[in-house]
C-alpha atoms as a PDB file:
ATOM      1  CA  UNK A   1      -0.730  -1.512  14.185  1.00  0.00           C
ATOM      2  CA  UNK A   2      -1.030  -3.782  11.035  1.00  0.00           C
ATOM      3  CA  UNK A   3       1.404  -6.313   9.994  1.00  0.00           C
ATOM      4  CA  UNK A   4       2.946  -6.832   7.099  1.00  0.00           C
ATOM      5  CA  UNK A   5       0.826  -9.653   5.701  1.00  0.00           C
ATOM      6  CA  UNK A   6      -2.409  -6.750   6.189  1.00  0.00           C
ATOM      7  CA  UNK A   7      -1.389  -4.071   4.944  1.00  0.00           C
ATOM      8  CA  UNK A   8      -0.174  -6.177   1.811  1.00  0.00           C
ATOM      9  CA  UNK A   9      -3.700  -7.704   2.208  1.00  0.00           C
ATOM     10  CA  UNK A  10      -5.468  -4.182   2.279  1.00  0.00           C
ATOM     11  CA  UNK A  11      -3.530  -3.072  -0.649  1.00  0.00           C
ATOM     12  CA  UNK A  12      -4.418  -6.091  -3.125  1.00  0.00           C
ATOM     13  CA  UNK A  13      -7.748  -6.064  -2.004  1.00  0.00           C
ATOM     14  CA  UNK A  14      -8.350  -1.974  -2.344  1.00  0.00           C
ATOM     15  CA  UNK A  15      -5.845  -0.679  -4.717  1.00  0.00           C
ATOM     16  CA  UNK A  16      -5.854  -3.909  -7.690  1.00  0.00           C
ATOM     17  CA  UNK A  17      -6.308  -1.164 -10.761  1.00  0.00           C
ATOM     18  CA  UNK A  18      -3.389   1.224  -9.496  1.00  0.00           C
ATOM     19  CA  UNK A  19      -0.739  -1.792  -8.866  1.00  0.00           C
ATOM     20  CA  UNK A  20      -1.879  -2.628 -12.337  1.00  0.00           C
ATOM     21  CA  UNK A  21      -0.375   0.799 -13.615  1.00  0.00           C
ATOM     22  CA  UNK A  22       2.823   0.081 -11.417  1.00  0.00           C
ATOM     23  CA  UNK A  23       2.535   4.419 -10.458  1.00  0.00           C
ATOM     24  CA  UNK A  24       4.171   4.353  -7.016  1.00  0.00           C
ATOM     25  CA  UNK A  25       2.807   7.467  -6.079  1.00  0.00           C
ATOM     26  CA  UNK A  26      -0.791   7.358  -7.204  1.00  0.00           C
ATOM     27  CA  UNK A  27      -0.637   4.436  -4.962  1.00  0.00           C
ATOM     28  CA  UNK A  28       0.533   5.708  -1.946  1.00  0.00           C
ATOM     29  CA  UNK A  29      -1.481   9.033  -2.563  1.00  0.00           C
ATOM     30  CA  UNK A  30      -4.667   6.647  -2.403  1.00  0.00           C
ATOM     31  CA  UNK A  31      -3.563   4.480   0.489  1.00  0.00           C
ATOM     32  CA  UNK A  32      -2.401   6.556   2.872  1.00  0.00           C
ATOM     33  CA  UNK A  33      -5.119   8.366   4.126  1.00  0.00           C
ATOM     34  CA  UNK A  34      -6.901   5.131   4.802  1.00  0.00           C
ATOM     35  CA  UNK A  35      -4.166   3.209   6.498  1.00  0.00           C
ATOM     36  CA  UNK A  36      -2.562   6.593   8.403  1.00  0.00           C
ATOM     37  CA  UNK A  37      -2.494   5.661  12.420  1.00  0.00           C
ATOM     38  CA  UNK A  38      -3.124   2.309  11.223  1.00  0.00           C
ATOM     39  CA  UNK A  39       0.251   1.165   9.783  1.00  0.00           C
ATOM     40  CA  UNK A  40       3.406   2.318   9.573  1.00  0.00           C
ATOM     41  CA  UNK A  41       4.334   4.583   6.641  1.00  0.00           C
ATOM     42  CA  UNK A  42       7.655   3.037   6.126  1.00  0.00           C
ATOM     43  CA  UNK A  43       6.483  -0.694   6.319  1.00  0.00           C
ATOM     44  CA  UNK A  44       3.431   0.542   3.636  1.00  0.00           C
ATOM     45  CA  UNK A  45       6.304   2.241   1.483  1.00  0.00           C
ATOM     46  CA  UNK A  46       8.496  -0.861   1.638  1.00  0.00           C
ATOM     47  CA  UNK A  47       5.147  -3.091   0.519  1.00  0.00           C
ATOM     48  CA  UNK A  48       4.275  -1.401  -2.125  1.00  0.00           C
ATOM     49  CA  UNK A  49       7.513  -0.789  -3.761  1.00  0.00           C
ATOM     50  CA  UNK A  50       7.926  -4.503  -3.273  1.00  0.00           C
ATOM     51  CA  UNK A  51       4.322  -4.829  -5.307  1.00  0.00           C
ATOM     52  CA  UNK A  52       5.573  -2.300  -8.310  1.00  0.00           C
ATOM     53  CA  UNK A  53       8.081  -4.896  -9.570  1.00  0.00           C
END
C-alpha cells in the first residue's frame, strides 16, 4: 500500500491541470482507477481534499 507522501506524490506529478481547476471529483474520477488496490480510497480522498484548498 502507498503512503501518504506517494500518493500525494502520484497526484502532483499525474493530475497538475485538474488540481489547477480545484474539481474534486474530476480528480478522483481520474485517479482512482490508477491508484485502486494500490492505496487506500479514504487516505486518497483525504489528500486530495487537502490539495483543493
Amino acid at each position: 500500500m502507498m503512503n501518504d507522501d506517494e500518493i500525494r506524490d502520484f497526484i502532483m506529478a499525474n493530475c497538475a491541470e485538474l488540481l489547477a481547476t480545484k474539481n474534486k471529483g474530476q480528480i478522483m474520477k481520474a485517479i482512482m482507477p490508477a491508484l485502486k488496490g494500490k492505496a487506500d480510497g479514504k487516505a486518497i480522498n483525504g489528500i486530495v481534499a487537502e490539495l483543493c484548498r
